[in-house]
N, C-alpha and C. Protein backbone atom coordinates (compact mmCIF):
# COMPACT_ATOMS: atom_id res chain seq x y z
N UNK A 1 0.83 -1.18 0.00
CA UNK A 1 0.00 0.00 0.00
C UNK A 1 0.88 1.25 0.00
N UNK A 2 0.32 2.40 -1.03
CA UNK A 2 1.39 3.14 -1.01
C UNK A 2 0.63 4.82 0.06
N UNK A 3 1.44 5.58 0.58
CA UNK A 3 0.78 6.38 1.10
C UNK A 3 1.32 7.65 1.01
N UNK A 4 0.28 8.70 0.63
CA UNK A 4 0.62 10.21 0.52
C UNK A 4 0.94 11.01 1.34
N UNK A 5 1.24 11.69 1.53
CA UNK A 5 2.03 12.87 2.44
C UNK A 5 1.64 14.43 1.70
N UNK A 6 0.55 15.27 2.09
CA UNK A 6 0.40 16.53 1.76
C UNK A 6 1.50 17.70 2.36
N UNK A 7 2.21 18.20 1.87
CA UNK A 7 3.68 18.94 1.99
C UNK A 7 3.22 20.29 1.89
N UNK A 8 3.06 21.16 3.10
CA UNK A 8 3.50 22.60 2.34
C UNK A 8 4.46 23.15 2.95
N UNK A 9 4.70 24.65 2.21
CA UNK A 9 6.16 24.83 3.07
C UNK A 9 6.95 24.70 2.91
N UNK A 10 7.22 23.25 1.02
CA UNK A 10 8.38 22.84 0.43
C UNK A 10 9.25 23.78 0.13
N UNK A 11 10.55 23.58 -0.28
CA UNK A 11 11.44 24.33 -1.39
C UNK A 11 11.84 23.12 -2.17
N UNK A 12 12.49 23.67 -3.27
CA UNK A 12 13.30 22.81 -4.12
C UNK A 12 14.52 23.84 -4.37
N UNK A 13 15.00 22.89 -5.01
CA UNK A 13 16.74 23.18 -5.30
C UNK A 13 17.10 23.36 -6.22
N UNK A 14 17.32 24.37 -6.89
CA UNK A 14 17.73 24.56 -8.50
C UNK A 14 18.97 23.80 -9.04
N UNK A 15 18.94 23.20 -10.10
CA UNK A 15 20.12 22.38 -10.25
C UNK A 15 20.01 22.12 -11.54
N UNK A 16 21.00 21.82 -12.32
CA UNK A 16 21.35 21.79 -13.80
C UNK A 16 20.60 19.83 -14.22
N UNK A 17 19.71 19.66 -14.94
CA UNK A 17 18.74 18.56 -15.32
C UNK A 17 20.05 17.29 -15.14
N UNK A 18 21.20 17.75 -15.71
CA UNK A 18 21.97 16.21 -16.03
C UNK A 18 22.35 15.84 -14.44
N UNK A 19 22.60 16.98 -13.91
CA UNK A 19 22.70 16.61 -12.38
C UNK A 19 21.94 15.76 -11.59
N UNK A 20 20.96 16.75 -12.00
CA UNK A 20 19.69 15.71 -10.83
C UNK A 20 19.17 14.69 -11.95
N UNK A 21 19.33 13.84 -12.89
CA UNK A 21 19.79 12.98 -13.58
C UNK A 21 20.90 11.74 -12.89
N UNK A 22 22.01 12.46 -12.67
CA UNK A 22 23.19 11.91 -12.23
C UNK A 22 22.81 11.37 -10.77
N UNK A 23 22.13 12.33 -10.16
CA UNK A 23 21.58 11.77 -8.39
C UNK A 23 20.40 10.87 -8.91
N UNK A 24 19.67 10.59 -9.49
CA UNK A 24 18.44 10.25 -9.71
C UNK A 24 18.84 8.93 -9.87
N UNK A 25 19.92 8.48 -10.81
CA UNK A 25 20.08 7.08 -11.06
C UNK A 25 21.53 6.76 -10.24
N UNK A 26 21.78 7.52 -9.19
CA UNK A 26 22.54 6.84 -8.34
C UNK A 26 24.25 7.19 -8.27
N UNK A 27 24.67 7.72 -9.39
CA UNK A 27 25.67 8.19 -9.90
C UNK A 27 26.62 9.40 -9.11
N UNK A 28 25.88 10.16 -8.36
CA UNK A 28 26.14 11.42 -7.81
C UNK A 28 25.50 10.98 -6.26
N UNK A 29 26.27 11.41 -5.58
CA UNK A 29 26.03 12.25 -4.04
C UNK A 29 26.50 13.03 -3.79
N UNK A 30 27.32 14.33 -4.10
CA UNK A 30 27.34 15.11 -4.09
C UNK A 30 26.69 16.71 -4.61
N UNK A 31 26.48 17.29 -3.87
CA UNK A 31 26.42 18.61 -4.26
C UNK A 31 27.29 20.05 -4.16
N UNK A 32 27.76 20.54 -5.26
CA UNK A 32 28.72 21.49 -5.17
C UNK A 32 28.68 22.66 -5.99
N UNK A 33 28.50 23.81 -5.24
CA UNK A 33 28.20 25.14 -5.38
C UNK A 33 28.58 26.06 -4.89
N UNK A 34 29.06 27.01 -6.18
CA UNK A 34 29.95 28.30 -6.00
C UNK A 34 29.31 29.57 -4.55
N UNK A 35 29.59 30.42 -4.48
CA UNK A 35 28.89 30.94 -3.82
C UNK A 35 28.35 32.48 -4.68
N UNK A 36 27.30 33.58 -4.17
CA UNK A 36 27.74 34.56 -4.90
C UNK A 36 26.45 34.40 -6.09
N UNK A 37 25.77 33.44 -5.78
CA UNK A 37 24.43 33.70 -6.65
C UNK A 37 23.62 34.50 -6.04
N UNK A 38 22.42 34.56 -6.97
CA UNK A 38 21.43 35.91 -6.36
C UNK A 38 20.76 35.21 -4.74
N UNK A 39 21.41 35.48 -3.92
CA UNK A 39 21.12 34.45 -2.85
C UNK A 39 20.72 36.11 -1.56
N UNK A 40 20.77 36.85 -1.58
CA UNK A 40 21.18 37.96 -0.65
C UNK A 40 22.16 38.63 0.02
N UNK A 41 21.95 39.18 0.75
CA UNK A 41 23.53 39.61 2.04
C UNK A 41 24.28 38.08 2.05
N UNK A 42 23.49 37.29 2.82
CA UNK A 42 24.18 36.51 3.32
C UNK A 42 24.57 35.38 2.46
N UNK A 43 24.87 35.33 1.06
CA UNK A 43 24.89 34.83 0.18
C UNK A 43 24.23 33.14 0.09
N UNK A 44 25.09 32.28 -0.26
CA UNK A 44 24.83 30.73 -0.88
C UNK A 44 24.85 30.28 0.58
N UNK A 45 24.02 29.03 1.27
CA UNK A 45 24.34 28.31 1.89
C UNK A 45 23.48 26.93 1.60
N UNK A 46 23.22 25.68 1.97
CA UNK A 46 22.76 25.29 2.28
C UNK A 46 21.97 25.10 3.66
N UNK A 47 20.54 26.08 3.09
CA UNK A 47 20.11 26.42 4.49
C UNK A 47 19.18 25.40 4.82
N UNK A 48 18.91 24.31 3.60
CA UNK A 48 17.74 23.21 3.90
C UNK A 48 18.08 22.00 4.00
N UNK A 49 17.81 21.40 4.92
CA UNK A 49 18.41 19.76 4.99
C UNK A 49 17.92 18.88 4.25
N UNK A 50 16.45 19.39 3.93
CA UNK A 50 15.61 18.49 3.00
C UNK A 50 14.47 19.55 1.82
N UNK A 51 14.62 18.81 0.43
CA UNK A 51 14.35 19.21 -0.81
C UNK A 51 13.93 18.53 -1.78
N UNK A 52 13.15 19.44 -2.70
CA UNK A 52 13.43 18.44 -4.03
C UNK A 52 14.08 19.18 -4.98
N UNK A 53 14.69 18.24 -6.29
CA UNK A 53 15.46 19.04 -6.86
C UNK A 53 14.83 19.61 -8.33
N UNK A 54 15.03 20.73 -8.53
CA UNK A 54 14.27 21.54 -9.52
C UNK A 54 15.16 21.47 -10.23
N UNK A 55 15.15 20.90 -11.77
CA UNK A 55 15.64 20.47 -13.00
C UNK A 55 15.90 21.58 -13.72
N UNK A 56 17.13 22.36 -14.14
CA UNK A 56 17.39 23.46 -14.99
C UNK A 56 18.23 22.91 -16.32
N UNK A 57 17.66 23.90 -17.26
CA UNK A 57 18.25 23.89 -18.75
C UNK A 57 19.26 24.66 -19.09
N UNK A 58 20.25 24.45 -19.92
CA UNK A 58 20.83 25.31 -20.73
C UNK A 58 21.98 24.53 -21.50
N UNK A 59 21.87 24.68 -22.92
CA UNK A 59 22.77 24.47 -23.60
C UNK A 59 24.22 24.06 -23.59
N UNK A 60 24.93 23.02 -23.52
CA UNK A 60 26.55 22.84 -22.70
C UNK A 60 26.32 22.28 -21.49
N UNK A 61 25.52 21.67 -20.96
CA UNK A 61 25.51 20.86 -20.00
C UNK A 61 26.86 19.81 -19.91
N UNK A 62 26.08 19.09 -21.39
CA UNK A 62 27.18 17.76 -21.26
C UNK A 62 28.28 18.20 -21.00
N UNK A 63 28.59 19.19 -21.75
CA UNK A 63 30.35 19.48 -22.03
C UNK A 63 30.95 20.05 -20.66
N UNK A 64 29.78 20.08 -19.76
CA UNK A 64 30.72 20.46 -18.53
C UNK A 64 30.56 19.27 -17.23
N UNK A 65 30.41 18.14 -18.04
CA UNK A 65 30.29 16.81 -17.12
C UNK A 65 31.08 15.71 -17.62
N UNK A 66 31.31 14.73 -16.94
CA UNK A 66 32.22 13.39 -16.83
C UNK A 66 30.83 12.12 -17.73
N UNK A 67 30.30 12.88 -17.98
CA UNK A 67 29.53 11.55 -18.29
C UNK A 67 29.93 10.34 -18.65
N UNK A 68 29.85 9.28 -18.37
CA UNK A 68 30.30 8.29 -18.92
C UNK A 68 28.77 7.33 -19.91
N UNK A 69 27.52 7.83 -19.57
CA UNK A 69 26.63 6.86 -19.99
C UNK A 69 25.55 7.83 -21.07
N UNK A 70 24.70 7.20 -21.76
CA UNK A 70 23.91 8.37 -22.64
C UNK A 70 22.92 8.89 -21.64
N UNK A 71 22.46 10.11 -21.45
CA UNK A 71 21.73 10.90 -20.82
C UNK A 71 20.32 11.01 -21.88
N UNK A 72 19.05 10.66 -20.65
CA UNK A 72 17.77 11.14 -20.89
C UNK A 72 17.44 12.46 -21.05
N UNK A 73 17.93 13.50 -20.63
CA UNK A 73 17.51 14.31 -20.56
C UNK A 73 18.02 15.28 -21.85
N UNK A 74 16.75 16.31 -22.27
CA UNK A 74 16.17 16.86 -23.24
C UNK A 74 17.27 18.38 -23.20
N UNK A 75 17.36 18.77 -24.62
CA UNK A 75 18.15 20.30 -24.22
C UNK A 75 17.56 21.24 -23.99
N UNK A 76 16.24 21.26 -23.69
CA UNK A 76 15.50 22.24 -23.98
C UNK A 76 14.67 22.38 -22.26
N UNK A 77 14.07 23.39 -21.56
CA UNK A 77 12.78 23.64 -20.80
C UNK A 77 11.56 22.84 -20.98
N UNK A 78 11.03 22.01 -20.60
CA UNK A 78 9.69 21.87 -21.18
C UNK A 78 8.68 22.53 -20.46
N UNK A 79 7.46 22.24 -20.40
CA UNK A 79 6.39 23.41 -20.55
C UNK A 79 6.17 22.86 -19.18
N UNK A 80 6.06 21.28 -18.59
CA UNK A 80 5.99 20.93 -17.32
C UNK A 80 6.96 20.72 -16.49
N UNK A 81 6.84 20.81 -15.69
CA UNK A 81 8.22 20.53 -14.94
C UNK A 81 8.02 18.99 -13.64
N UNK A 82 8.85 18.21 -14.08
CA UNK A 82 8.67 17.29 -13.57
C UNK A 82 9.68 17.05 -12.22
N UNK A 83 8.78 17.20 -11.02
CA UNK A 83 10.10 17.06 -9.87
C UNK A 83 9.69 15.46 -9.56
N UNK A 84 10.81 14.65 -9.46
CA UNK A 84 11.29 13.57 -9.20
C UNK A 84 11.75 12.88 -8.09
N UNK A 85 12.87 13.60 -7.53
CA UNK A 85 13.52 13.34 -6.08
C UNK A 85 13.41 14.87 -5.19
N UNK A 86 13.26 13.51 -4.32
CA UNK A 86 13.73 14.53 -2.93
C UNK A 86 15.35 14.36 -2.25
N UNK A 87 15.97 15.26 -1.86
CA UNK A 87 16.94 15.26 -1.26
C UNK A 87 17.11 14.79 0.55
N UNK A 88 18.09 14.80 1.42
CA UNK A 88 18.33 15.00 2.25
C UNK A 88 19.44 15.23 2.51
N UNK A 89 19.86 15.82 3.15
CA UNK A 89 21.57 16.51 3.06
C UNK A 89 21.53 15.63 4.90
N UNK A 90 22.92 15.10 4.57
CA UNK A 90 23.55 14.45 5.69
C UNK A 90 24.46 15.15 6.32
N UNK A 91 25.32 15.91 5.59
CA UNK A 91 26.72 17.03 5.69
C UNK A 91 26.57 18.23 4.58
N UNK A 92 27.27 19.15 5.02
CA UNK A 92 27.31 20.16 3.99
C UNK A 92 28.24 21.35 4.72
N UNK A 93 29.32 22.02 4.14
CA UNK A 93 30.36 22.97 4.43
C UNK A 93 30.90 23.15 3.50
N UNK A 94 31.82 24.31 3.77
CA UNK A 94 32.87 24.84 2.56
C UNK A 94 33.91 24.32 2.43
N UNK A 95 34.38 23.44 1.72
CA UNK A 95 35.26 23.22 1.10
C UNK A 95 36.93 23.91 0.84
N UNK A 96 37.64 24.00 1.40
CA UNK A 96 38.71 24.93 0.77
C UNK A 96 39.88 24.23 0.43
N UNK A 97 40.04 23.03 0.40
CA UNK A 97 41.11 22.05 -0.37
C UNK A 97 40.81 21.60 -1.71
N UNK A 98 41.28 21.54 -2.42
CA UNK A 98 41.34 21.17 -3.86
C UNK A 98 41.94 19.57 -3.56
N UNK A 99 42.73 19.32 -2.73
CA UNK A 99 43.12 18.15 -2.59
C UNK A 99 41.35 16.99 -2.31
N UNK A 100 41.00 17.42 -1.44
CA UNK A 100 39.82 16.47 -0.97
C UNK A 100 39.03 16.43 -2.28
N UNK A 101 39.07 17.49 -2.72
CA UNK A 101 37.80 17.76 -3.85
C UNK A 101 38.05 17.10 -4.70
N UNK A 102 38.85 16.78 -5.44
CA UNK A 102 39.83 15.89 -6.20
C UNK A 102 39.44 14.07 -5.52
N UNK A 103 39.96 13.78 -4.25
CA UNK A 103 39.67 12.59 -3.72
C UNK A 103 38.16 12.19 -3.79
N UNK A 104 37.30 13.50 -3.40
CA UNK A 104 35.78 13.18 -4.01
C UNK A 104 35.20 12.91 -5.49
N UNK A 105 35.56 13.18 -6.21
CA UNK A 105 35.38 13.18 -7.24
C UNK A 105 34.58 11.76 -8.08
N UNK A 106 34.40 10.74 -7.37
CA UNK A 106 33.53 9.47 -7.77
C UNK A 106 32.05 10.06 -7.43
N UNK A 107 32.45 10.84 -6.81
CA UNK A 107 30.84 11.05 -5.92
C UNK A 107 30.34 12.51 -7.29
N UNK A 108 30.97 12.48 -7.83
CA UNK A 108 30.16 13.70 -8.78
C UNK A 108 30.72 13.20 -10.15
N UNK A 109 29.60 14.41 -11.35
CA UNK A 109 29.98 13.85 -12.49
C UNK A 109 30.28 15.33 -13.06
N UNK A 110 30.38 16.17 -12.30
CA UNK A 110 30.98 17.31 -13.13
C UNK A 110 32.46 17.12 -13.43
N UNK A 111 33.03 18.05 -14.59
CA UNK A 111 34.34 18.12 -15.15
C UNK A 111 35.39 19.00 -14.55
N UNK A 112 36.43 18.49 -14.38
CA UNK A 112 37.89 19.20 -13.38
C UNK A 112 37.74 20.80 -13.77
N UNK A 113 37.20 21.17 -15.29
CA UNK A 113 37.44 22.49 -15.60
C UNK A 113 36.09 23.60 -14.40
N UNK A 114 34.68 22.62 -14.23
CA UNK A 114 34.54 23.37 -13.92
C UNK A 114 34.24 23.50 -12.09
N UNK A 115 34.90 22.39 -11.57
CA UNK A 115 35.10 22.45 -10.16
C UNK A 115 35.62 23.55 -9.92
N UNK A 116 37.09 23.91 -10.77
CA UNK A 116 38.03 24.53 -11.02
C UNK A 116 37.65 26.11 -10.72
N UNK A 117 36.56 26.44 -11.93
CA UNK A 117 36.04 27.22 -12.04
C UNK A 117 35.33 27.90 -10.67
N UNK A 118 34.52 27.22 -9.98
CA UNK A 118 33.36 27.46 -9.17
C UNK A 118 34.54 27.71 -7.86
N UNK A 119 35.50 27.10 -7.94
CA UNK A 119 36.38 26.94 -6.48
C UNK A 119 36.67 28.50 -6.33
N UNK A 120 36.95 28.90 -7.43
CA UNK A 120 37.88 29.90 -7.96
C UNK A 120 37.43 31.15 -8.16
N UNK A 121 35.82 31.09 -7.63
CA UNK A 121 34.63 32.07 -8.11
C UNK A 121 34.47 33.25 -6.97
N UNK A 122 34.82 32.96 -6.00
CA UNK A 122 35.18 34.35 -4.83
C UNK A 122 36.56 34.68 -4.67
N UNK A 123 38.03 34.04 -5.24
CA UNK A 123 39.51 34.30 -4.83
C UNK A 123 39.79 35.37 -4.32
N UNK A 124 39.09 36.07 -5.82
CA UNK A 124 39.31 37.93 -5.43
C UNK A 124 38.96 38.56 -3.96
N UNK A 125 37.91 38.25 -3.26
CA UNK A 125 38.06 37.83 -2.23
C UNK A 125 38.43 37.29 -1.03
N UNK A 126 39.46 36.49 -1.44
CA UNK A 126 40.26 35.85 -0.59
C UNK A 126 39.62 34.58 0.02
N UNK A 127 37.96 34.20 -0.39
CA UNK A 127 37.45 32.76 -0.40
C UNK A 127 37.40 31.78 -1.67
N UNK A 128 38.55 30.94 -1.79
CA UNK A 128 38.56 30.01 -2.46
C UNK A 128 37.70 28.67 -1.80
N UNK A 129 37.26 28.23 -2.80
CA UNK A 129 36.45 26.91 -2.04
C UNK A 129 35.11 26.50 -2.88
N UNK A 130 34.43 25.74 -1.93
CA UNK A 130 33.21 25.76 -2.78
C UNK A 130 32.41 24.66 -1.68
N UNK A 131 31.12 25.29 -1.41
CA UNK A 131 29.64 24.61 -0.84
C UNK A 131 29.98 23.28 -1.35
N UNK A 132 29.95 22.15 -0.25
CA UNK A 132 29.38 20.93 -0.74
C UNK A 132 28.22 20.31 0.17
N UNK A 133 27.40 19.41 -0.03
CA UNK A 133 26.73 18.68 0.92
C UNK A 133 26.80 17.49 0.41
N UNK A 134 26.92 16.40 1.09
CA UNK A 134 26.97 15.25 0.76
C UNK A 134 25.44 14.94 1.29
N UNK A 135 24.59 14.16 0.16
CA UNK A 135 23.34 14.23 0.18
C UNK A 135 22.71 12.80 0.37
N UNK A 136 21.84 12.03 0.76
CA UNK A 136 20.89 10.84 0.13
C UNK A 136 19.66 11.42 -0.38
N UNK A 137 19.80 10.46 -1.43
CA UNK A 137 18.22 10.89 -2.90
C UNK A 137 17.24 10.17 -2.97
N UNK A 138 16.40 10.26 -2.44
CA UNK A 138 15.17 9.35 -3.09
C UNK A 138 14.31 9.52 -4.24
N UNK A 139 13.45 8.49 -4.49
CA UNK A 139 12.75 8.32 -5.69
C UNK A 139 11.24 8.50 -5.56
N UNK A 140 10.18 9.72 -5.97
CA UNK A 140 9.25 9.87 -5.27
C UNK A 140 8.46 8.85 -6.27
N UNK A 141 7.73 7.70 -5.95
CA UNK A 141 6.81 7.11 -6.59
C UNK A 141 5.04 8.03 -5.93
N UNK A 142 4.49 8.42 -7.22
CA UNK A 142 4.74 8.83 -8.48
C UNK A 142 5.59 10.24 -8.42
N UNK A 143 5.46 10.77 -9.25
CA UNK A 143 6.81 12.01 -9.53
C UNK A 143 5.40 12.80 -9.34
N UNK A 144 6.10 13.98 -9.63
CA UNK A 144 5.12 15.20 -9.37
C UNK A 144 5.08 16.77 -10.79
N UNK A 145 4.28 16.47 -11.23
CA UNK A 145 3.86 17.41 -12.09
C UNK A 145 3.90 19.36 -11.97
N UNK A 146 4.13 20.17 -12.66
CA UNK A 146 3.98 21.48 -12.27
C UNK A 146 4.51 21.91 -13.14
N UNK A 147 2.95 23.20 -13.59
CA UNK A 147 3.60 23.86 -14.72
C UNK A 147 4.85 24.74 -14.63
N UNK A 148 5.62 24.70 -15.65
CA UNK A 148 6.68 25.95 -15.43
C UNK A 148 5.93 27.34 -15.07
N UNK A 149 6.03 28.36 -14.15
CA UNK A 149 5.41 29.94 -13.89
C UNK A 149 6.69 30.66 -14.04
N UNK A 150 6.52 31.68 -14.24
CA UNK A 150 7.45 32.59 -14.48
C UNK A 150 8.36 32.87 -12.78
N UNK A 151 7.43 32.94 -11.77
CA UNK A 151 7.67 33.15 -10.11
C UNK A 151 9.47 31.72 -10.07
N UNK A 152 9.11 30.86 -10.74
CA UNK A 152 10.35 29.92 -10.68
C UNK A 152 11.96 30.14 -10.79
N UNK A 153 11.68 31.16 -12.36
CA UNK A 153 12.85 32.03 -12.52
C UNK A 153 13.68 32.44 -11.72
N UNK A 154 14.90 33.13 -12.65
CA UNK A 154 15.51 33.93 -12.26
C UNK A 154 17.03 33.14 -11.28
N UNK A 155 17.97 33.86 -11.12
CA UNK A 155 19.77 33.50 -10.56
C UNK A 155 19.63 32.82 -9.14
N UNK A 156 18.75 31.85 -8.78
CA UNK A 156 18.56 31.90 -7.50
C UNK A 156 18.38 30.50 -7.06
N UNK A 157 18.85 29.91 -6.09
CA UNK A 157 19.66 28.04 -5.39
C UNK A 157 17.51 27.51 -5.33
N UNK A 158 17.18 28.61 -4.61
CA UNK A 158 15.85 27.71 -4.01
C UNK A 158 14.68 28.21 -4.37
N UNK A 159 13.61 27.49 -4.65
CA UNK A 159 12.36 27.85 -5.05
C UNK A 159 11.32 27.67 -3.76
N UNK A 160 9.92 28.41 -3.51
CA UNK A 160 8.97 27.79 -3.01
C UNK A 160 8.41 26.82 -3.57
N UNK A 161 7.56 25.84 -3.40
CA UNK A 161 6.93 25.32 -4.12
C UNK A 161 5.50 25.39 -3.40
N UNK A 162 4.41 24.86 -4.33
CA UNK A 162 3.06 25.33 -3.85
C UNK A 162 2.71 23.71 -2.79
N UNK A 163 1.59 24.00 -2.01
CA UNK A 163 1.59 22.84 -1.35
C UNK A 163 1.40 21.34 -2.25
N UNK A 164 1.61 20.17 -1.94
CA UNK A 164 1.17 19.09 -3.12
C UNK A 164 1.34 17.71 -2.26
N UNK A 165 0.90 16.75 -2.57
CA UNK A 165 0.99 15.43 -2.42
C UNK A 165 2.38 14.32 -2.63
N UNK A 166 2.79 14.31 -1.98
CA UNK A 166 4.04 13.44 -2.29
C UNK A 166 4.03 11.57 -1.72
N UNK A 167 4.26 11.25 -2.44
CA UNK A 167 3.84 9.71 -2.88
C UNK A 167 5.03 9.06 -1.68
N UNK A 168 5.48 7.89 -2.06
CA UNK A 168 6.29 7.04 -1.76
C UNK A 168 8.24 7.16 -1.90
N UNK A 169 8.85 7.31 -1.34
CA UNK A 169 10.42 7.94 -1.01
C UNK A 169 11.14 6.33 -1.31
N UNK A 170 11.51 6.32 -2.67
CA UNK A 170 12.50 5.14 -2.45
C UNK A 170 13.93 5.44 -2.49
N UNK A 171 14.60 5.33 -2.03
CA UNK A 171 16.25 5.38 -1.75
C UNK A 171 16.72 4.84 -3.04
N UNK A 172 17.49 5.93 -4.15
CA UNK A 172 17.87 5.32 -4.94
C UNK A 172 19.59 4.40 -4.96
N UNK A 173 19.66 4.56 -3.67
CA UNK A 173 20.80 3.69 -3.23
C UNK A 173 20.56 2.61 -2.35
N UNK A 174 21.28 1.83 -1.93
CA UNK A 174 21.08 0.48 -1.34
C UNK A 174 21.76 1.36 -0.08
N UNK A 175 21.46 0.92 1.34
CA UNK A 175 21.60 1.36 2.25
C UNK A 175 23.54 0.69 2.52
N UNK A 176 23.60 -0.08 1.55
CA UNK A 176 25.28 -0.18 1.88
C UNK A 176 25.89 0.37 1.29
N UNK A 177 25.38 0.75 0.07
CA UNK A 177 25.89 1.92 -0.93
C UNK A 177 26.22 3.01 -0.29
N UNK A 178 25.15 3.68 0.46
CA UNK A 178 25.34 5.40 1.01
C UNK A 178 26.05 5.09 1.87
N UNK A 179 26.25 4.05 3.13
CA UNK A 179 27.31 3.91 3.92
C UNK A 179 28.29 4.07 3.39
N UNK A 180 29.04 3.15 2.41
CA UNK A 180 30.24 3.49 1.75
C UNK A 180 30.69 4.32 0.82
N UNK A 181 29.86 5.56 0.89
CA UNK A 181 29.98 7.01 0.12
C UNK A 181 29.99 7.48 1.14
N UNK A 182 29.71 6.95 2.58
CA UNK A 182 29.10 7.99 3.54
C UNK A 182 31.08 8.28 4.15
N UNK A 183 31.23 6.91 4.31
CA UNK A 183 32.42 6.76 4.68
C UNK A 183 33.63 7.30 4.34
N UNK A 184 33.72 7.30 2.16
CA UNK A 184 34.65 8.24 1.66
C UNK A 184 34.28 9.06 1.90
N UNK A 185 33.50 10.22 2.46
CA UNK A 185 33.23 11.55 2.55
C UNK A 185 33.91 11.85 4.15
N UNK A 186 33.73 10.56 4.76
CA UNK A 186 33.98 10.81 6.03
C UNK A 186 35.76 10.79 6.50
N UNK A 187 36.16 10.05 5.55
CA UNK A 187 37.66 9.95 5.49
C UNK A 187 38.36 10.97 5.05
N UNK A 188 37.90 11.35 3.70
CA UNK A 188 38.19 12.54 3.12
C UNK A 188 38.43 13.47 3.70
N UNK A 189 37.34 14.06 4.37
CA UNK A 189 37.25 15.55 4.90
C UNK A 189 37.69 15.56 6.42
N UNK A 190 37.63 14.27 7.24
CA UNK A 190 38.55 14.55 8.53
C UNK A 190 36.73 14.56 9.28
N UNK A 191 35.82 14.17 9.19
CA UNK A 191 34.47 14.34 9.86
C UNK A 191 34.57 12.83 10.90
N UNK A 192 33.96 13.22 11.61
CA UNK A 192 34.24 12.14 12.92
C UNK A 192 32.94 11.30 12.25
């Protein structure tokens, strides 16, 4: 028997489609983000432990990922927007080694150029680094429908979303799987 859950209050997470692609079929646990988007004073954080992830378009995706397998996903916006997973963030901090980020690197499918890039996106500043959270993803049986609105738009990590029904949460990892991602993350970064 499957059972609903009426949600309001959600956010989702703006994120490039091949990404939440890449988390969707298991490929990715990581999340990693520059800081310095239209976020406010207090710029980028991960201020939510739990999400779903809002699927973004634009042209050059692939070319800025490791893909190794053919990708479902379309180059274009479509008219609905289909949210899929929900997130939960287990860990999440700034980053300021290039060494670890490098040792992480199974856990994501973006390309060295543009880790590189994003690390490198406050220097002038004197903050090199970059947001990560190490996340578990589930699989909402059924997915969830919503038209694209214009209110979605715009340079910005998180959306509201309107209240809605959310189905069944399957773990698109095997619970020994995320342990032993849980673990390289935990070795990596020096986390007790």
């Amino acid at each position: 028997m499957k059972t609903e859950t009426k949600l309001s209050g959600i956010v989702a997470f703006k994120e490039w489609a091949l990404i939440c692609e890449a988390l969707g079929m298991g490929h990715q646990s990581l999340l990693l983000r520059k800081g310095g988007i239209a976020e406010g004073k207090n710029g980028f954080g991960f201020e939510h432990k739990e999400f779903f992830l809002f699927p973004t378009w634009f042209h050059g995706q692939v070319d800025k990922t490791r893909l190794t397998y053919p990708s479902a996903v379309s180059n274009e916006a479509p008219e609905t927007l289909n949210l899929e997973y929900k997130i939960v963030v287990e860990w999440s901090g700034f980053v300021t080694n290039r060494q670890q980020l490098a040792q992480l690197e199974e856990l994501h499918i973006l390309h060295h150029s543009v880790i590189e890039e994003r690390f490198q996106y406050d220097a002038g500043n004197g903050l090199e680094g970059l947001h990560v959270a190490f996340v578990r993803v589930y699989r909402m049986d059924p997915s969830l429908e919503l038209p694209m609105q214009k209110r979605f738009g715009g340079c910005r990590s998180w959306v509201a979303l309107p209240e809605m029904n959310v189905g069944t949460l399957i773990s698109v990892l095997s619970d020994e799987e995320h342990t032993e991602r849980r673990t390289l993350v935990n070795r990596v970064l020096g986390l007790s």
